[in-house]
Protein backbone atom coordinates (compact mmCIF):
# COMPACT_ATOMS: atom_id res chain seq x y z
CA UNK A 1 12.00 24.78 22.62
CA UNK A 2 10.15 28.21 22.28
CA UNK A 3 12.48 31.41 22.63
CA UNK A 4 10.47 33.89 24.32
CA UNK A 5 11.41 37.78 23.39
CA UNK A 6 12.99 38.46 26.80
CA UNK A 7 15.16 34.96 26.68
CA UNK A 8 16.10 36.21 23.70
CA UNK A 9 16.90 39.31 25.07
CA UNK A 10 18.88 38.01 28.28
CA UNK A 11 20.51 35.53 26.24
CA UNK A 12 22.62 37.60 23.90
CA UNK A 13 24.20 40.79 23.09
CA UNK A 14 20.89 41.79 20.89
CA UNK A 15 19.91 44.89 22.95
CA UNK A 16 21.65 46.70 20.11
CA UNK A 17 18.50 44.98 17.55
CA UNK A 18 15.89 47.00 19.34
CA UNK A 19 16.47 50.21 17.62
CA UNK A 20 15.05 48.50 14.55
CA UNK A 21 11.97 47.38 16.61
CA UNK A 22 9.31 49.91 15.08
CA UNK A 23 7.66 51.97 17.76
CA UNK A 24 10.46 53.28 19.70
CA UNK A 25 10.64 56.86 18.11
CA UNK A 26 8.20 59.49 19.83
CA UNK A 27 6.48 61.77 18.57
CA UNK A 28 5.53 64.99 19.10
CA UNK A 29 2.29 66.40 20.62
CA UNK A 30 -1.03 65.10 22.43
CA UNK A 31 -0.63 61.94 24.88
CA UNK A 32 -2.95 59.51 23.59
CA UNK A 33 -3.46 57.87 26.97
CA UNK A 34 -4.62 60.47 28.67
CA UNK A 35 -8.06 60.43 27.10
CA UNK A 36 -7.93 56.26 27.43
CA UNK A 37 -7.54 53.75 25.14
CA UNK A 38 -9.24 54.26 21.75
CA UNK A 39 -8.78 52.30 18.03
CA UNK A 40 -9.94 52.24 14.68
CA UNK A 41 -10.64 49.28 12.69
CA UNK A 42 -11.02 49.70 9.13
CA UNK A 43 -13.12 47.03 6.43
CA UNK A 44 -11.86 47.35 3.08
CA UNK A 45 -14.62 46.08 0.58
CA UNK A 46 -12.03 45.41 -2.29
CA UNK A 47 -13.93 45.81 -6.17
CA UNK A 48 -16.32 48.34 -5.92
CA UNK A 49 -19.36 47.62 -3.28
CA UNK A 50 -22.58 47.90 -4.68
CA UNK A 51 -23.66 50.57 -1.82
CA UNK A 52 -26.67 51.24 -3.16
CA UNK A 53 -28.33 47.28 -2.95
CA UNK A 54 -26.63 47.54 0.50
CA UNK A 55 -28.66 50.40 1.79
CA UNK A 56 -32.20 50.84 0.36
CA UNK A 57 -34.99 53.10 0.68
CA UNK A 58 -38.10 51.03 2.68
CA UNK A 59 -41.10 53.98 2.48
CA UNK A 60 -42.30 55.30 -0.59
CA UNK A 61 -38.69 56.27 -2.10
CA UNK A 62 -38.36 52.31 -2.32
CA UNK A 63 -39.89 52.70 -5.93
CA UNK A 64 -37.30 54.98 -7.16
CA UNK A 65 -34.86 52.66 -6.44
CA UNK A 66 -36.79 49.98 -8.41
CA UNK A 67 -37.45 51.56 -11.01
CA UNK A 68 -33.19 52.33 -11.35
CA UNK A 69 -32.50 49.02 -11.20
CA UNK A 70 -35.45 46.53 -12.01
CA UNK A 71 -33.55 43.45 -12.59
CA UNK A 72 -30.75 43.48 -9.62
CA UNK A 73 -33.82 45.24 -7.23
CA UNK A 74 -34.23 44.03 -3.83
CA UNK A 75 -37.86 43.09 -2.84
CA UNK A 76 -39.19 45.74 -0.43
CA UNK A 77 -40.51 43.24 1.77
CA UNK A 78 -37.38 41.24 2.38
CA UNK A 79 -35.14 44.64 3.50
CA UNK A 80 -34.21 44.54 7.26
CA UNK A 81 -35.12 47.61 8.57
CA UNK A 82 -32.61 49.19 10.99
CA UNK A 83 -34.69 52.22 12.51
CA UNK A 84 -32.64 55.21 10.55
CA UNK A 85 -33.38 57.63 7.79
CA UNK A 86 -31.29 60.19 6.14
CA UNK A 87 -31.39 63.70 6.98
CA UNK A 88 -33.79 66.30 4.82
CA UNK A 89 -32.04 69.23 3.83
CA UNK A 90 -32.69 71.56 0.51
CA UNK A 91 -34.65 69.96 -2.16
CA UNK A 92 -34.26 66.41 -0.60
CA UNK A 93 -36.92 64.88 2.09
CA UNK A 94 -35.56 62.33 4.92
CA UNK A 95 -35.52 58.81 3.63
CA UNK A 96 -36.26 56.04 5.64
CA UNK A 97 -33.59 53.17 5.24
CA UNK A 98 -33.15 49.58 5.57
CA UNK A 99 -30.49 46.90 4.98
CA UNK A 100 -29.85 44.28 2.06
CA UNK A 101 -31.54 41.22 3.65
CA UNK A 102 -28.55 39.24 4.02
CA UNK A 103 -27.69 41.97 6.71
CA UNK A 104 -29.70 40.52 9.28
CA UNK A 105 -27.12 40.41 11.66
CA UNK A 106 -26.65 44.36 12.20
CA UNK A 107 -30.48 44.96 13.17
CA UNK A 108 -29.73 44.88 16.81
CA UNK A 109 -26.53 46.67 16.42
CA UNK A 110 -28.87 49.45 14.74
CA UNK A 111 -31.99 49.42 17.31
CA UNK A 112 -28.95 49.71 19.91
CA UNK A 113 -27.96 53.14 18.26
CA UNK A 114 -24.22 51.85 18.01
CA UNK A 115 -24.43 51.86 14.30
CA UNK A 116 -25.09 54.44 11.04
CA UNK A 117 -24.60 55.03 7.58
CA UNK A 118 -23.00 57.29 6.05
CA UNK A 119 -25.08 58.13 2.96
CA UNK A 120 -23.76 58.35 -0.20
CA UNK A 121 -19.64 59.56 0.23
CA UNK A 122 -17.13 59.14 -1.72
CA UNK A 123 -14.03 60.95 -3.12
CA UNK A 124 -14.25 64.73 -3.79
CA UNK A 125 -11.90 67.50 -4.23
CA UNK A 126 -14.68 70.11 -3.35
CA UNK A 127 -19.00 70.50 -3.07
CA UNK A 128 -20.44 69.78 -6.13
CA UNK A 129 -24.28 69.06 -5.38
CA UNK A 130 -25.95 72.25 -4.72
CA UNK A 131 -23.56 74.59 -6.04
CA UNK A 132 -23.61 77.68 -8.33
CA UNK A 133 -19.63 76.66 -9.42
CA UNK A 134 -18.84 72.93 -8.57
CA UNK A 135 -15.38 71.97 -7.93
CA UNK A 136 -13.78 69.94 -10.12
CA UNK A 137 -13.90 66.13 -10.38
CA UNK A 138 -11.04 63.97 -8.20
CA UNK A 139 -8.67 62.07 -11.26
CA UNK A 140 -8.77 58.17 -12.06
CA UNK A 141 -12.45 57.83 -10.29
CA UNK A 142 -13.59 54.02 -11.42
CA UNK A 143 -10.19 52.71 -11.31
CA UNK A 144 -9.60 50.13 -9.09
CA UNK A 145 -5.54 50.89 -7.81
CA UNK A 146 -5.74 54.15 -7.88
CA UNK A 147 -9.34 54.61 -5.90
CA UNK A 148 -8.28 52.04 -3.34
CA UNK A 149 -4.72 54.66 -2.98
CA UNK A 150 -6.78 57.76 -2.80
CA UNK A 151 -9.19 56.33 -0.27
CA UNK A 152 -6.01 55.21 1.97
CA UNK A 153 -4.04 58.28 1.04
CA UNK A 154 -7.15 60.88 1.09
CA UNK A 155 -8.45 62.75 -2.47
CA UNK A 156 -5.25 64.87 -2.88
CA UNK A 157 -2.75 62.92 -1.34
CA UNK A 158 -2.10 60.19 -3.96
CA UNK A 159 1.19 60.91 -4.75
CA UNK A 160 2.17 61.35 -0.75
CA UNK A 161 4.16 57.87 0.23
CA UNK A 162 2.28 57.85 3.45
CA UNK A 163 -1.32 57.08 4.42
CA UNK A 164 -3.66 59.24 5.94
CA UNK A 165 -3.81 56.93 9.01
CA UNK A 166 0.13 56.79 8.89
CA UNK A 167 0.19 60.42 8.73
CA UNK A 168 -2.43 61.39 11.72
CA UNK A 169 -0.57 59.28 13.96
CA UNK A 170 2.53 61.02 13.86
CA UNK A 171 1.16 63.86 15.47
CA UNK A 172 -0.59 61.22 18.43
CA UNK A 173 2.21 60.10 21.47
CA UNK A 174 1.86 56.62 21.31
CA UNK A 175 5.40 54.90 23.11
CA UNK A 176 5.31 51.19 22.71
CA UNK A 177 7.59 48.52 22.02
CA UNK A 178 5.45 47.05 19.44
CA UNK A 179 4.13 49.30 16.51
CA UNK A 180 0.28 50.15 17.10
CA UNK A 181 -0.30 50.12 13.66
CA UNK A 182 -1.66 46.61 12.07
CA UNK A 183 -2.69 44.91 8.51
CA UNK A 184 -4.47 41.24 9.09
CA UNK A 185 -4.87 41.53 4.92
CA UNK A 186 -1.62 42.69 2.91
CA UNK A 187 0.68 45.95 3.79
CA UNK A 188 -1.32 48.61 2.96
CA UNK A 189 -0.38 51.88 2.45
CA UNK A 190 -3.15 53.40 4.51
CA UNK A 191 -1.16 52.54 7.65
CA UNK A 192 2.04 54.21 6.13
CA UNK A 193 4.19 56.55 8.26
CA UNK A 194 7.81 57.87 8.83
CA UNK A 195 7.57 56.43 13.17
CA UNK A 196 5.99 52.92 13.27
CA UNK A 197 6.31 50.32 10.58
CA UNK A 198 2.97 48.29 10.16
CA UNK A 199 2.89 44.83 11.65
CA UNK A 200 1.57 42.64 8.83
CA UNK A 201 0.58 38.91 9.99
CA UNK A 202 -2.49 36.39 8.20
CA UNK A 203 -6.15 36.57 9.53
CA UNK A 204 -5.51 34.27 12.06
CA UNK A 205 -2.60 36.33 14.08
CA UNK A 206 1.12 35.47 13.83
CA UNK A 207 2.81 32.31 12.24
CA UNK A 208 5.28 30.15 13.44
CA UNK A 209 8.85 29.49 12.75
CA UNK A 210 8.63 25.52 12.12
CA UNK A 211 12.26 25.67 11.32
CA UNK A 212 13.39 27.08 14.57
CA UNK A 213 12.81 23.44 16.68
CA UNK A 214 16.40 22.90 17.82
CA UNK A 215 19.31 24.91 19.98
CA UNK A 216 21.51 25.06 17.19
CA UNK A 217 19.52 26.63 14.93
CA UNK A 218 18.14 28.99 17.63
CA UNK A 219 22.17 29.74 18.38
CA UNK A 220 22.61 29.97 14.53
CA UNK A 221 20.04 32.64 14.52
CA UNK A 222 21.13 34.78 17.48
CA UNK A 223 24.66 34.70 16.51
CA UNK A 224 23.56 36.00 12.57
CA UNK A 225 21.09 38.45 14.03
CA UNK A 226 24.01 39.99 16.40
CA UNK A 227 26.63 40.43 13.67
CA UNK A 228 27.87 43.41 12.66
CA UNK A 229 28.66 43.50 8.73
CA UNK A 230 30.35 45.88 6.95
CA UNK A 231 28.05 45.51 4.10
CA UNK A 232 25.04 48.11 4.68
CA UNK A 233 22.61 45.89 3.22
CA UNK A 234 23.29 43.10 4.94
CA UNK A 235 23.59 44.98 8.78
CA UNK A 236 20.16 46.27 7.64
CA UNK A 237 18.68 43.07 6.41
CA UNK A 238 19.81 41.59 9.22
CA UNK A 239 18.06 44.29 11.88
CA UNK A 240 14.71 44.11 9.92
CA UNK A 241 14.70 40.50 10.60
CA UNK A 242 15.49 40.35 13.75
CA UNK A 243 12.91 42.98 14.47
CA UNK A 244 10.24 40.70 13.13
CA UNK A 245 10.70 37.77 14.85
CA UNK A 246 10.72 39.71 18.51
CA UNK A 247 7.83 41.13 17.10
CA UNK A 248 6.30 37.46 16.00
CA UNK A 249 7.24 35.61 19.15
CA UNK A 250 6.02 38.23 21.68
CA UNK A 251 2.54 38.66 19.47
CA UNK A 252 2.10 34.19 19.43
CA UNK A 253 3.37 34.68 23.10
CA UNK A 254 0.63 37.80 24.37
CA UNK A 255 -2.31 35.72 21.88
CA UNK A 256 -1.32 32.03 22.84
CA UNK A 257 -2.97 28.95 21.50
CA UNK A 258 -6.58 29.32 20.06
CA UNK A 259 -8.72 27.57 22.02
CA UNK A 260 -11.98 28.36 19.90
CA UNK A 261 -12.78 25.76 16.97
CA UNK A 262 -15.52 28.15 15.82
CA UNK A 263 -15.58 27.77 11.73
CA UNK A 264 -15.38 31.73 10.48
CA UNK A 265 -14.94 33.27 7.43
CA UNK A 266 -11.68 35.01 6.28
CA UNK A 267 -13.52 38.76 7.50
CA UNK A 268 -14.45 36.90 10.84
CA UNK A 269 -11.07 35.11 11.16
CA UNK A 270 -9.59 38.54 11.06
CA UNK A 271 -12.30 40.48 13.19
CA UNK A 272 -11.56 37.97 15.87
CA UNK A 273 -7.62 38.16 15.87
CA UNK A 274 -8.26 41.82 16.11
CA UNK A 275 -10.55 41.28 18.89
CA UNK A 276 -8.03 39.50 20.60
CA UNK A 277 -5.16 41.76 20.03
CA UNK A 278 -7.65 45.07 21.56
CA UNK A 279 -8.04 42.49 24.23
CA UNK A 280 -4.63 42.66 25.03
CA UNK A 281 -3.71 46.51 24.30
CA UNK A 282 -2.02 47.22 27.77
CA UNK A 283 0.47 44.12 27.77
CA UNK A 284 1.33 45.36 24.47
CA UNK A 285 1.70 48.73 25.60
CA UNK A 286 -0.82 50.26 23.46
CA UNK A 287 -3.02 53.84 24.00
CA UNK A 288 -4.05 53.61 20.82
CA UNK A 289 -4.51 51.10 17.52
CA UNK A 290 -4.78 50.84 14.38
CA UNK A 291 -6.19 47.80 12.44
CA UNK A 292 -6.82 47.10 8.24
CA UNK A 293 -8.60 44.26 7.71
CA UNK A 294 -10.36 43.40 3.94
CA UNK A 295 -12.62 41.40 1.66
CA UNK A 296 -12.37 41.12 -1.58
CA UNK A 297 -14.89 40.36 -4.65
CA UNK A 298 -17.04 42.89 -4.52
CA UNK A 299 -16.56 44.09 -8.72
CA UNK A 300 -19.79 42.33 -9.43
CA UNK A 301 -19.93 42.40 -12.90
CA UNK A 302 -21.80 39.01 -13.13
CA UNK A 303 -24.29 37.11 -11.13
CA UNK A 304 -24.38 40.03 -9.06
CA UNK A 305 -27.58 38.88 -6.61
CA UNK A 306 -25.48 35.70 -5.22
CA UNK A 307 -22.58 37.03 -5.15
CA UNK A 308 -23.24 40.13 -2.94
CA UNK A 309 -25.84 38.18 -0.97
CA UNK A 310 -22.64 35.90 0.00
CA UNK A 311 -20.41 39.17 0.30
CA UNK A 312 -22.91 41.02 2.24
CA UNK A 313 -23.68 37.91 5.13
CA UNK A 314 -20.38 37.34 5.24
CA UNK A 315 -19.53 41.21 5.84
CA UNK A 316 -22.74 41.58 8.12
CA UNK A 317 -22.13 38.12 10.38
CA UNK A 318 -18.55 39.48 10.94
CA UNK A 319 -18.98 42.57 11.80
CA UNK A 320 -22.07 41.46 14.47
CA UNK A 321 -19.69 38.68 15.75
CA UNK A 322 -16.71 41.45 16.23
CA UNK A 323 -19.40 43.57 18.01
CA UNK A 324 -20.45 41.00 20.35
CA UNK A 325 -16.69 39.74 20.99
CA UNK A 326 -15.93 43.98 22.02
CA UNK A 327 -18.55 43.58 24.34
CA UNK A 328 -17.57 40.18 26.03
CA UNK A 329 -14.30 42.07 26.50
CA UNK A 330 -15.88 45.02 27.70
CA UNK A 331 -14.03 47.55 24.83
CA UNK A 332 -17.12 48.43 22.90
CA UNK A 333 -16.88 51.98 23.69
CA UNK A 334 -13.37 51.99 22.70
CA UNK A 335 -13.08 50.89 19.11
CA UNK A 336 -15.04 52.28 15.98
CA UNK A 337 -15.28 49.82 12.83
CA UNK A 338 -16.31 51.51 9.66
CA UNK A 339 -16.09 49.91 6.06
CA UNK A 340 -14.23 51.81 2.33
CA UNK A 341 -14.51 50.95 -0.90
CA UNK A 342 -12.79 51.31 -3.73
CA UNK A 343 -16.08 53.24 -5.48
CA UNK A 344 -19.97 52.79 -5.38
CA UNK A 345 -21.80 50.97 -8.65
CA UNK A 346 -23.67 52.11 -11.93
CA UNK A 347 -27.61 52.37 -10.59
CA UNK A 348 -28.42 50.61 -13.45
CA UNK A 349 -27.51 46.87 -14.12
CA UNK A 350 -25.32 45.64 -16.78
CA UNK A 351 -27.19 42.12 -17.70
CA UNK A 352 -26.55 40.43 -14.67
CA UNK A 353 -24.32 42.88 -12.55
CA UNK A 354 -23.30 46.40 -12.12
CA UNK A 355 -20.37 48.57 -13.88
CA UNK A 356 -18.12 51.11 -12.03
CA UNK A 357 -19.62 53.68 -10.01
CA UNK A 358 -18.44 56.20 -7.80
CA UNK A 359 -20.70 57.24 -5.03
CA UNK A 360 -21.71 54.59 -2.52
CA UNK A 361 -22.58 54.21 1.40
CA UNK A 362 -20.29 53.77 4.29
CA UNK A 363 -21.04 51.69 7.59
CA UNK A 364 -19.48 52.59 10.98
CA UNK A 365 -20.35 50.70 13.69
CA UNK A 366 -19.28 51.07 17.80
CA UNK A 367 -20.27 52.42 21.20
CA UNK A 368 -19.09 56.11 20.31
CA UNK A 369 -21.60 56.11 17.52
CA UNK A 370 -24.15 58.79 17.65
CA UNK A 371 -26.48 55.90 16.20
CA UNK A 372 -30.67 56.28 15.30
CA UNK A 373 -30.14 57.86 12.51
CA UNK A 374 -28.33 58.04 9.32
CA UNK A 375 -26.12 60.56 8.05
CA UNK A 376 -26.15 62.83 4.58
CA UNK A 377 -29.12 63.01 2.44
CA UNK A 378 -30.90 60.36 0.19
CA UNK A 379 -29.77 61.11 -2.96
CA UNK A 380 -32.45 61.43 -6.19
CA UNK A 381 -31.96 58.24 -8.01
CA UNK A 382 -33.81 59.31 -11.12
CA UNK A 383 -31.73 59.38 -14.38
CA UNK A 384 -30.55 62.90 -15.48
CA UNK A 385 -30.87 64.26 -12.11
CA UNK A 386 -28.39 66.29 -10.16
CA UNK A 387 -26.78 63.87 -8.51
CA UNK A 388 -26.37 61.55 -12.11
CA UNK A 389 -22.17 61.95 -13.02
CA UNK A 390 -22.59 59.49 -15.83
CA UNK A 391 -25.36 57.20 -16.90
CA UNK A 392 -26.45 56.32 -13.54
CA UNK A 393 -23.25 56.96 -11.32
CA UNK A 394 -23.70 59.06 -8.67
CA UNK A 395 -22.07 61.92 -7.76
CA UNK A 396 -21.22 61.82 -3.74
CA UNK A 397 -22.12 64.59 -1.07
CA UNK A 398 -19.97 63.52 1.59
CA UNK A 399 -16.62 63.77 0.91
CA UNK A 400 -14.39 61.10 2.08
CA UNK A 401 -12.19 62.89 3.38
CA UNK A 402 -15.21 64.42 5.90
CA UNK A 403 -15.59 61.20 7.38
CA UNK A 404 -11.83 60.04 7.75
CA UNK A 405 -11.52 63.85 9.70
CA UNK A 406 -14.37 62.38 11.81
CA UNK A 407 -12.59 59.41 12.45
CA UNK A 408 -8.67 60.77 12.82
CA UNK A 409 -11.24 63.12 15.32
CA UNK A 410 -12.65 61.13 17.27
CA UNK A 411 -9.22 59.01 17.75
CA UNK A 412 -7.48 62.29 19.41
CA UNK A 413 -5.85 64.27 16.17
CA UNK A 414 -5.85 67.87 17.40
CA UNK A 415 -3.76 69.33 14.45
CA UNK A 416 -4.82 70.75 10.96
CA UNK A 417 -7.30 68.99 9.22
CA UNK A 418 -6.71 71.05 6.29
CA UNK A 419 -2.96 69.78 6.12
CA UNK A 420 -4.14 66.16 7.01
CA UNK A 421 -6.43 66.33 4.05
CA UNK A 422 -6.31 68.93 1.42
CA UNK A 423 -9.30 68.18 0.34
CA UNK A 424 -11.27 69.80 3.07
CA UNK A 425 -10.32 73.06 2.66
CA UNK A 426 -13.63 74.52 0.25
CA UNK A 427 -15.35 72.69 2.53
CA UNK A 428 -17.21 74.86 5.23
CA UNK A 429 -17.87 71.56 7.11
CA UNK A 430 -14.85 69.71 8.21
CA UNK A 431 -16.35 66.76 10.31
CA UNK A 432 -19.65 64.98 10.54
CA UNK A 433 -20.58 64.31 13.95
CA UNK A 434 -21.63 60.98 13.57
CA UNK A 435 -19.04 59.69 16.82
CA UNK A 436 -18.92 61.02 20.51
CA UNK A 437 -15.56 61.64 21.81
């Protein structure tokens, strides 16, 4: 016997259990429906991606980046070429750009214009390339925690409970009975906020509750779940869950059985859940979403050239799978997928691998993309440059924070992007118009 949420419901005295169900506040100010349904579907590349064997010069730049990194260099030849170059701009000419060749799988994505790069971002406080007085440099860059926290929390919110996604959304109307707001890889704090709890289920969707095969255990349950105790922590325990098993049953109920024995990887197993679940956005009550999914094992230290090769097909055949499954379901236009990591590498190789970096290369990918070309400029990869920190890590140009305004943009924040993200405010430039709204 399967207890549906609304048997549930009819069957008991639980009515009371709702107000624990996350998504029932509201919030204050702009109806997200009224500009349609819209989400955003984050990629965390956990370790450090090596952005800059990801994205590589293909004209006559190419030899720059070779002669960085001879030993970890991709051949020029085998590059996929995607159609994009970087933007010129002061002392630096447009680059023309191609993929690592286990990337494949994005070219038509990229010929399509419904892809880009964002060229060489990552956490600042403030300009630093190009300037008379540079800002200052962000704290604990090249740690692993504390960069994957700032890039959740934005560069000077680490000490804010709340994520930046968490944050934007309490100033986006978006009534539900389930909580818009979901992690296919871990709670995460970039989905923190003070209205909707994050739903946090495995790659492949919601589990079952094996146990819960009988009538007396289903009574059992209802009866504990409808109890009022006197101890606090036990009335609250008790709410919580109850709140996640509605939330369980009516998820396995709106996603039903898989019917697709198609082998995936743990990024695709989770691409395709959320493809499902965007699939099913108005029985779930939904304006908009938002989805954290990850892959880990990017700190190539080590064997670096199989190891990424693996990372990168596996990151590239997911992501070109995802795309085709938005299509099939006819929301391409409505969800933008972009990849973080913790930091970019060192340029140069460390025997067989790469130490920490800092700057590195973003990927956003949907039908809002302003695609056929790249955006920021093509750094100068020779050593002592500008743009050299620290023995061959980059310093970035587009701030982070830049391209998460873009994003919390394009998904229908209209308040302060200076009090979303500190950050931005010595920056003249607030957005990068790489998305259409």
């Amino acid at each position: 016997m399967k207890m549906s949420r609304r048997h549930f419901l009819k069957s008991s005295t639980a009515l009371g259990a709702l107000s624990a169900v996350p998504g029932l506040s509201v919030s204050k100010q702009a109806v997200a429906g009224e500009e349609g349904f819209k989400a955003l579907v984050c990629i965390f590349l956990f370790g450090g991606n090596d952005a800059y064997n990801m994205v590589v010069p293909v004209d006559e730049h190419y030899q720059t980046y070779r002669d960085a990194r001879p030993t970890l260099a991709v051949e020029k030849h085998e590059l996929v070429d995607i159609g994009i170059s970087s933007e010129a701009g002061g002392n630096r000419p447009q680059v023309r750009l191609g993929l690592h060749p286990a990337m494949e799988s994005l070219q038509d994505i990229y010929r399509d214009n419904n892809a880009t790069v964002i060229v060489n971002s990552g956490q600042l406080i403030g300009p630093i390339i190009g300037e008379d007085s540079p800002h200052s440099v962000p704290d604990f860059l090249m740690a692993h925690n504390l960069q994957q926290q700032m890039w959740q929390s934005g560069a000077l919110n680490m000490e804010d409970k709340l994520g930046w996604a968490g944050r934007m959304v309490e100033s986006v109307y978006m009534s539900h009975d389930l909580s818009p707001m979901m992690s296919l890889n871990g709670e995460q704090k970039w989905l923190r906020n003070d209205i909707y709890e994050q739903m946090v289920m495995t790659g492949g969707g919601p589990g079952k509750y094996n146990g819960l095969d009988q009538g007396e255990r289903l009574d059992a349950m209802k009866y504990h779940f409808n109890r009022q105790f006197n101890n606090l922590f036990k009335d609250n325990y008790t709410d919580v869950m109850s709140s996640r098993y509605l939330q369980n049953e009516e998820l396995a109920g709106l996603l039903g059985e898989e019917d697709d024995d198609t082998v995936r990887s743990s990024l695709g197993e989770q691409l395709h859940t959320t493809a499902k679940l965007i699939e099913k956005h108005a029985e779930m009550g939904h304006h908009r979403q938002i989805y954290f999914v990850g892959l880990g094992g990017f700190d190539t230290h080590h064997n670096q050239k199989n190891a990424h090769h693996a990372l990168l097909e596996q990151l590239s055949d997911a992501m070109a799978d995802f795309y085709q499954e938005l299509k099939g379901i006819n929301m391409l236009d409505n969800v933008t997928t972009f990849t973080m990591s913790d930091f970019g590498r060192r340029l140069m190789a460390n025997n067989t691998g790469t130490d920490h970096g800092w700057a590195g290369h973003q990927l956003v990918m949907g039908g809002a993309v302003n695609g056929g070309k790249a955006y920021g400029k093509w750094p100068d990869l020779t050593p002592g440059s500008e743009y050299d920190y620290n023995n061959g890590r980059l310093i970035p140009e587009i701030a982070a924070d830049q391209v998460n305004a873009s994003l919390a943009e394009w998904f229908g924040f209209n308040g302060d992007f200076d009090s979303l993200f500190p950050s931005l405010k010595p920056f003249g430039q607030k957005t990068i118009p790489f998305l259409s709204k």
